[in-house]
C-alpha atoms as a PDB file:
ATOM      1  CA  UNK A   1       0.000   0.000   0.000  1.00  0.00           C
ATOM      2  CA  UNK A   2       0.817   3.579  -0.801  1.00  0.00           C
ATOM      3  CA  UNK A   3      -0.571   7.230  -0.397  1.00  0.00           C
ATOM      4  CA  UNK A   4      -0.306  10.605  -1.765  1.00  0.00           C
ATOM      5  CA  UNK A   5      -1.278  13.880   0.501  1.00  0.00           C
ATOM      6  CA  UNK A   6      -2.027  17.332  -0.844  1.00  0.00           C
ATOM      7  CA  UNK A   7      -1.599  19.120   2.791  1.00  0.00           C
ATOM      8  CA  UNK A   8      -3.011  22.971   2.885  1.00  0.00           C
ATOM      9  CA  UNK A   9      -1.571  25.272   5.423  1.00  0.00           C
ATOM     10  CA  UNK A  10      -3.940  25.743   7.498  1.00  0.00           C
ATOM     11  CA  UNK A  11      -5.720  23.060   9.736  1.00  0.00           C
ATOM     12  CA  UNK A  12      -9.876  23.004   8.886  1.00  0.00           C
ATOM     13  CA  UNK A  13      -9.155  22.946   5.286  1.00  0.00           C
ATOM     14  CA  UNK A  14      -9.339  19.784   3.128  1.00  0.00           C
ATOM     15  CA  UNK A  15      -6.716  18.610   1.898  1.00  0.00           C
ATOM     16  CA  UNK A  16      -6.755  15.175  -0.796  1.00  0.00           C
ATOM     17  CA  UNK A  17      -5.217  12.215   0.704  1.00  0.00           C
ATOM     18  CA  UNK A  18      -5.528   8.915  -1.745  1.00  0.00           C
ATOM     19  CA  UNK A  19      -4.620   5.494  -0.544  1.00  0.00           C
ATOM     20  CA  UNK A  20      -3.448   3.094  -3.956  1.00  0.00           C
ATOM     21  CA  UNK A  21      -3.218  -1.026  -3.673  1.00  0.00           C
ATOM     22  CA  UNK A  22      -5.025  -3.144  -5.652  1.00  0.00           C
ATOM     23  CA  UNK A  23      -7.885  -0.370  -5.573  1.00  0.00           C
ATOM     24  CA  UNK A  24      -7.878   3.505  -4.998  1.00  0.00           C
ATOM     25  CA  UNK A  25      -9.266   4.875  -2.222  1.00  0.00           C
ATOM     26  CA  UNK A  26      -9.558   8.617  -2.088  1.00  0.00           C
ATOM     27  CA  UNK A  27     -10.731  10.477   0.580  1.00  0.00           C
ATOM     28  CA  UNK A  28     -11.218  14.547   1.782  1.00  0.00           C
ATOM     29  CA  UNK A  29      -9.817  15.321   5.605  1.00  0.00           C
ATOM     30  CA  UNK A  30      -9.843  18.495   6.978  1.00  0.00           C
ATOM     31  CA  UNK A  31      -7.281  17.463  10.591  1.00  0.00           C
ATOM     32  CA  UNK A  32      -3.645  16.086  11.154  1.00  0.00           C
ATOM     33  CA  UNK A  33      -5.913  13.717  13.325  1.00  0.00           C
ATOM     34  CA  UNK A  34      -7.906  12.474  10.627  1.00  0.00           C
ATOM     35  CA  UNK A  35      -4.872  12.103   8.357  1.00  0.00           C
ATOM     36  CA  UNK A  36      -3.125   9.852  10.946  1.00  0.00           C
ATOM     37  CA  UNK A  37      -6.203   7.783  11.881  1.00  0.00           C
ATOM     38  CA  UNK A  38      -6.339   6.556   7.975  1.00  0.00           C
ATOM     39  CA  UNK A  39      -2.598   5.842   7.503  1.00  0.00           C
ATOM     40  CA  UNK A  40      -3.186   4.140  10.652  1.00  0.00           C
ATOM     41  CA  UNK A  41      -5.822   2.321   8.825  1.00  0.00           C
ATOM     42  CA  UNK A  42      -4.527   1.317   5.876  1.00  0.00           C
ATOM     43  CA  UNK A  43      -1.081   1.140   6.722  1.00  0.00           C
ATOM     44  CA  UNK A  44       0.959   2.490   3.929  1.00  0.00           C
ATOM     45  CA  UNK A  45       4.570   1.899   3.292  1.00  0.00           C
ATOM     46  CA  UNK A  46       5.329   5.434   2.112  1.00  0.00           C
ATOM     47  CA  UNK A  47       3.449   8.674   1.810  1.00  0.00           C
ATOM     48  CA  UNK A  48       4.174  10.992  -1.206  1.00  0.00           C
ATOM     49  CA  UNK A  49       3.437  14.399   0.422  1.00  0.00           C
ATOM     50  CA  UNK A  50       3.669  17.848  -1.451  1.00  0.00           C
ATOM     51  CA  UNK A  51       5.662  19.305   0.826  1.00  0.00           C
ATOM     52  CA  UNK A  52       8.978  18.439   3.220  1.00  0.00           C
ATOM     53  CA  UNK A  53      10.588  19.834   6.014  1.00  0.00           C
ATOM     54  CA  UNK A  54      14.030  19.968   4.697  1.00  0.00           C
ATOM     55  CA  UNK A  55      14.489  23.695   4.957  1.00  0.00           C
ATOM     56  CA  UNK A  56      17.311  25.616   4.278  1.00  0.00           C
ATOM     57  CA  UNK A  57      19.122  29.325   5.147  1.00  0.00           C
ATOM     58  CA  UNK A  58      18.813  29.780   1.257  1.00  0.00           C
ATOM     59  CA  UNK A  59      15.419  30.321  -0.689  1.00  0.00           C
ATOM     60  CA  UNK A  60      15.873  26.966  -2.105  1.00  0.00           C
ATOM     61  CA  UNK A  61      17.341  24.032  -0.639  1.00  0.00           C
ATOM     62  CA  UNK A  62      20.320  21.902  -2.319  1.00  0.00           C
ATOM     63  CA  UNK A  63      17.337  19.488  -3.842  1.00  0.00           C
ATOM     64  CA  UNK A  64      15.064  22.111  -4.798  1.00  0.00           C
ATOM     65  CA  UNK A  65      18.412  24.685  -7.064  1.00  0.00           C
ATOM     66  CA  UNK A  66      19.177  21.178  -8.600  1.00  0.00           C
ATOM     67  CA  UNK A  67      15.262  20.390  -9.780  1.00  0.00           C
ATOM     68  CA  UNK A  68      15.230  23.759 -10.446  1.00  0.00           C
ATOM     69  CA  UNK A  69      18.353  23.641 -12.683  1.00  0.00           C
ATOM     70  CA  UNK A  70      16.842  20.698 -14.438  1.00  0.00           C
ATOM     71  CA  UNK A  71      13.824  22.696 -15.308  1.00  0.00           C
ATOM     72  CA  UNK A  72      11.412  22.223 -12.912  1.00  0.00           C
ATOM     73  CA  UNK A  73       8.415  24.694 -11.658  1.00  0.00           C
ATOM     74  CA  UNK A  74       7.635  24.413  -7.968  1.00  0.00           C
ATOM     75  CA  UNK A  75       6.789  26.459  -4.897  1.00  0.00           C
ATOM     76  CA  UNK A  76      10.173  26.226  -2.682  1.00  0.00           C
ATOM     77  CA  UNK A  77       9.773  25.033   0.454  1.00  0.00           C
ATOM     78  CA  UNK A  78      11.497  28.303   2.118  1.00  0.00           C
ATOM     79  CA  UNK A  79       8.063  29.837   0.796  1.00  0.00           C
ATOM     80  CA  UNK A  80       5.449  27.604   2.538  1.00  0.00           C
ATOM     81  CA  UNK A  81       6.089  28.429   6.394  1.00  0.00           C
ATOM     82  CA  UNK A  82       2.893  27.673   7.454  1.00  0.00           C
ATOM     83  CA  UNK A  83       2.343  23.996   5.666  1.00  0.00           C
ATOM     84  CA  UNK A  84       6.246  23.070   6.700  1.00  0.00           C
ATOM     85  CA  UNK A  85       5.249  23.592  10.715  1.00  0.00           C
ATOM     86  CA  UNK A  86       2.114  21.207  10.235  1.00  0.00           C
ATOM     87  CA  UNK A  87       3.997  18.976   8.320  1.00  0.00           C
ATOM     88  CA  UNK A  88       6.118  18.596  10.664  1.00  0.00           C
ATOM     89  CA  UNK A  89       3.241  18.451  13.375  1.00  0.00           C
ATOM     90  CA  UNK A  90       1.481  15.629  11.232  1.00  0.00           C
ATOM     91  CA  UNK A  91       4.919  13.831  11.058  1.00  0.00           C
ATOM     92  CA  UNK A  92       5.441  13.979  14.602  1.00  0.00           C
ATOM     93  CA  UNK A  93       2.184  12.604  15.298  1.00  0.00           C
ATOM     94  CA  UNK A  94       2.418   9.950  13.190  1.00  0.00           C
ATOM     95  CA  UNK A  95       5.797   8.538  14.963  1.00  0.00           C
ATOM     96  CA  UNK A  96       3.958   9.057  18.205  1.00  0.00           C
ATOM     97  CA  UNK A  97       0.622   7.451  17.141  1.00  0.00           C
ATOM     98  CA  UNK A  98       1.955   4.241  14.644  1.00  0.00           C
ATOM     99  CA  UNK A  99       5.580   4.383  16.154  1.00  0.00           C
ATOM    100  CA  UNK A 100       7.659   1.475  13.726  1.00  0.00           C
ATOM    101  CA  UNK A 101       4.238   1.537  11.572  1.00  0.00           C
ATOM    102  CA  UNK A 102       4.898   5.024  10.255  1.00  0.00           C
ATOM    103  CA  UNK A 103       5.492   5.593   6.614  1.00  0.00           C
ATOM    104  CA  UNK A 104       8.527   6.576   5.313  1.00  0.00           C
ATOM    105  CA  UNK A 105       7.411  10.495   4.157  1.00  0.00           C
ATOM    106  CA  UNK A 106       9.058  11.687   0.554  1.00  0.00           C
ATOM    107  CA  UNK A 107       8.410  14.728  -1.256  1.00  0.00           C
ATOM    108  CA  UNK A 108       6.553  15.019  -4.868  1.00  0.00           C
ATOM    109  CA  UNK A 109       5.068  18.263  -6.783  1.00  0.00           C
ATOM    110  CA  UNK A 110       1.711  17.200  -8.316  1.00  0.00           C
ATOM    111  CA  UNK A 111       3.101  19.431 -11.446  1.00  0.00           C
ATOM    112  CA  UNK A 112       6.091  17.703 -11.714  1.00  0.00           C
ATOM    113  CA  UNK A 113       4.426  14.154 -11.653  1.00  0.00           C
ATOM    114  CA  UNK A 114       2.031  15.107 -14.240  1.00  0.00           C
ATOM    115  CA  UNK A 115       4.386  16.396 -16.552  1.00  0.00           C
ATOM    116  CA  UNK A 116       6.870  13.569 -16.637  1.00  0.00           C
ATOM    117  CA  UNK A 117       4.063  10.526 -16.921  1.00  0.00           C
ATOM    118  CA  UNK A 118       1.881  13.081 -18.653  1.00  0.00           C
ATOM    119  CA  UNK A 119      -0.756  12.246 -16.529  1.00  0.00           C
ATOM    120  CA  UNK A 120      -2.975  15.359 -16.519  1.00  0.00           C
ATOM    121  CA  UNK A 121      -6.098  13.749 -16.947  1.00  0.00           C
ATOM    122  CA  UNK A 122      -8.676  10.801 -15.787  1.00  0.00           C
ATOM    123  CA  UNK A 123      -7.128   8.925 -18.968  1.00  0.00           C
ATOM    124  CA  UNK A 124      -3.692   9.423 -17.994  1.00  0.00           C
ATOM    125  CA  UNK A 125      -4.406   7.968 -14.603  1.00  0.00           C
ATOM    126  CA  UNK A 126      -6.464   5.037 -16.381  1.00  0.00           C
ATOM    127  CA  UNK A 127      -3.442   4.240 -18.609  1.00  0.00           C
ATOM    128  CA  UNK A 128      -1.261   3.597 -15.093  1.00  0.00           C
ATOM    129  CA  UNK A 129      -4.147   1.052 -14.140  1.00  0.00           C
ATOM    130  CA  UNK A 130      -5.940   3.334 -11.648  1.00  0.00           C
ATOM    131  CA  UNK A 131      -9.858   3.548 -11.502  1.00  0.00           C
ATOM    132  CA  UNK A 132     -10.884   6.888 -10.943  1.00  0.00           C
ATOM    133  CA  UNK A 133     -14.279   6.938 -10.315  1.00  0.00           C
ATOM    134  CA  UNK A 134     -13.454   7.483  -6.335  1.00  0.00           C
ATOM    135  CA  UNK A 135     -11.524  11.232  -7.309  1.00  0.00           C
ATOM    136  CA  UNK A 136     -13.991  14.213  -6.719  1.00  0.00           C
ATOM    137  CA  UNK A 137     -11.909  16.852  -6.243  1.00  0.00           C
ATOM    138  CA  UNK A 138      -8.690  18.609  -7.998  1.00  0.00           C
ATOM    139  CA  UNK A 139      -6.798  17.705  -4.510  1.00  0.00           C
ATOM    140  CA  UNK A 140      -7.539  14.265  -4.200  1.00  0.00           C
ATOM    141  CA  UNK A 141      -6.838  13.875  -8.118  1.00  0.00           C
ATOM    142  CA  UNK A 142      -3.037  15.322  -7.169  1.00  0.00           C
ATOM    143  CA  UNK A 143      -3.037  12.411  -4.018  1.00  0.00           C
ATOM    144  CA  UNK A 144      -3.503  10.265  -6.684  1.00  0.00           C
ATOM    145  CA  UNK A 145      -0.436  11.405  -8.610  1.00  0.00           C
ATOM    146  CA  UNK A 146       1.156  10.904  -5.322  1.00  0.00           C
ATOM    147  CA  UNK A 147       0.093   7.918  -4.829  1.00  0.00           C
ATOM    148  CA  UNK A 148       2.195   6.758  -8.421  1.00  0.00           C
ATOM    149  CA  UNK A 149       4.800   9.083  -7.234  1.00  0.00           C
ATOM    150  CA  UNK A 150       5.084   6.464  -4.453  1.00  0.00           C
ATOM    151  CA  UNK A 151       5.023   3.622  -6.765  1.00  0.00           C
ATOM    152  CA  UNK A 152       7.630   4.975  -8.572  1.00  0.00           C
ATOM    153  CA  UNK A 153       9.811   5.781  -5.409  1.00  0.00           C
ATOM    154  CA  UNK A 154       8.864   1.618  -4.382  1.00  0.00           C
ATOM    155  CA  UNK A 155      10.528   0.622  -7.864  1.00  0.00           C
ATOM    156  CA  UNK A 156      13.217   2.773  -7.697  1.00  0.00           C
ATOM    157  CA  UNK A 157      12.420   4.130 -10.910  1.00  0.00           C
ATOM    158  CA  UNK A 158      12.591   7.880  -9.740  1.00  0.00           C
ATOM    159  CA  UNK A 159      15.501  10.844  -9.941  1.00  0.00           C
ATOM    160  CA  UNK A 160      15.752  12.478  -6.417  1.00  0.00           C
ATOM    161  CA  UNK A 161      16.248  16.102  -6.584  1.00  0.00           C
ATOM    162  CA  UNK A 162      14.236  16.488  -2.970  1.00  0.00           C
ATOM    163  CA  UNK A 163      11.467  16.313  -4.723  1.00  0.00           C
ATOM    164  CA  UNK A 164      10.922  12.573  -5.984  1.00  0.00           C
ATOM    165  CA  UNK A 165      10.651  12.925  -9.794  1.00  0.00           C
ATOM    166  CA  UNK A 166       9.195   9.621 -11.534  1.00  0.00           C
ATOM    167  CA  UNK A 167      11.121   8.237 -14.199  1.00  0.00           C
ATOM    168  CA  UNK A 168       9.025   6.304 -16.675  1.00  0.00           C
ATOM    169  CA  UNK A 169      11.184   3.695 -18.260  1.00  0.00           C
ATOM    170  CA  UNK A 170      11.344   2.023 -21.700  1.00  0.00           C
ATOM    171  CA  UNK A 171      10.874  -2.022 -22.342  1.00  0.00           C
ATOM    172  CA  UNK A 172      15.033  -1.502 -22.584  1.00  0.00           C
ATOM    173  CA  UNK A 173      15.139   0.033 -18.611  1.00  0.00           C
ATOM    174  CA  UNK A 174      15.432   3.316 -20.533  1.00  0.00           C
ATOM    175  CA  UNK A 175      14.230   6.604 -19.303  1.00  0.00           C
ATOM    176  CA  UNK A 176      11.790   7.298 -22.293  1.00  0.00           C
ATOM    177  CA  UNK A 177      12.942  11.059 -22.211  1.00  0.00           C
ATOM    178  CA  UNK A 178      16.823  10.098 -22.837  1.00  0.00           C
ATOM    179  CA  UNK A 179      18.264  10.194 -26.252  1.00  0.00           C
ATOM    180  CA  UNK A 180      19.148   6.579 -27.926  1.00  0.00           C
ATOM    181  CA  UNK A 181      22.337   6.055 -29.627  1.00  0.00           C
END
């Protein structure tokens, strides 16, 4: 099992948490509370969350000037105060709540995902095997893509910039945006 979190900044406001096994389960949670009782739940490995806690004294951090070198849009992390502290408060509760059954937490941009599985789209999520009759919102649509964010992480088919970027690989184990020989 995996997930994929769209957190907003401010407790009270729903945020899109999706849940992706055999079957996606999508769901709209407004509390850290709420969040924790359904990874406590369903028990996911790892949790694909838009947002990190690696900060830095610099606007972006060492991940964040390399994705951004590579040509990637994103809201730094030295920009999202707010959503870092409750972050941090959800990860904390987590440990304390599920102790060794706590996810492992990485970072993914919705954007980002989309672009490199072009996935922007019902269809595009149907092509990666995922029924979406279970998304109604935009932020439960972008769990979703954090949910195969996730996947990708699981199969090590991902470039790490501190933001988990999925690689989508050829039949040959080649990155299908590389040049061939």
């Amino acid at each position: 099992m995996i997930a994929g979190l769209i957190l907003k900044d401010t407790p009270g406001v729903e945020c899109g948490l999706a849940f992706l096994d055999d079957e996606l389960e999508t769901f709209s949670v407004e509390s850290n509370d709420e969040i924790i009782e359904l990874i406590d739940e369903k028990n996911p490995d790892i949790l694909a969350v838009d947002i990190s806690d690696e900060t830095s004294l610099k606007e972006f951090n060492k991940g964040e000037s390399d994705a951004r070198e590579s040509g990637h849009i994103f809201t730094p992390v030295s920009h999202e105060g707010e959503k870092v502290k409750r972050f941090e408060a959800l990860k904390a509760g987590c440990r304390q709540a599920l102790g060794q059954d706590c996810p492992e937490f990485i970072r993914f941009e919705p954007q980002i995902t989309a672009d490199e599985l072009a996935v922007h789209d019902d269809d595009g999520l149907r092509s990666f095997g995922v029924d979406t009759d279970g998304i109604h919102s935009a932020d439960e649509f972008d769990a979703v893509l954090g949910a195969i964010t996730a996947r990708f992480y699981q199969q090590n088919q991902f470039e790490d910039m501190g933001i988990v970027v999925p690689q989508n690989f050829d039949a040959d184990g080649e990155s299908e945006d590389s040049e061939k020989a």
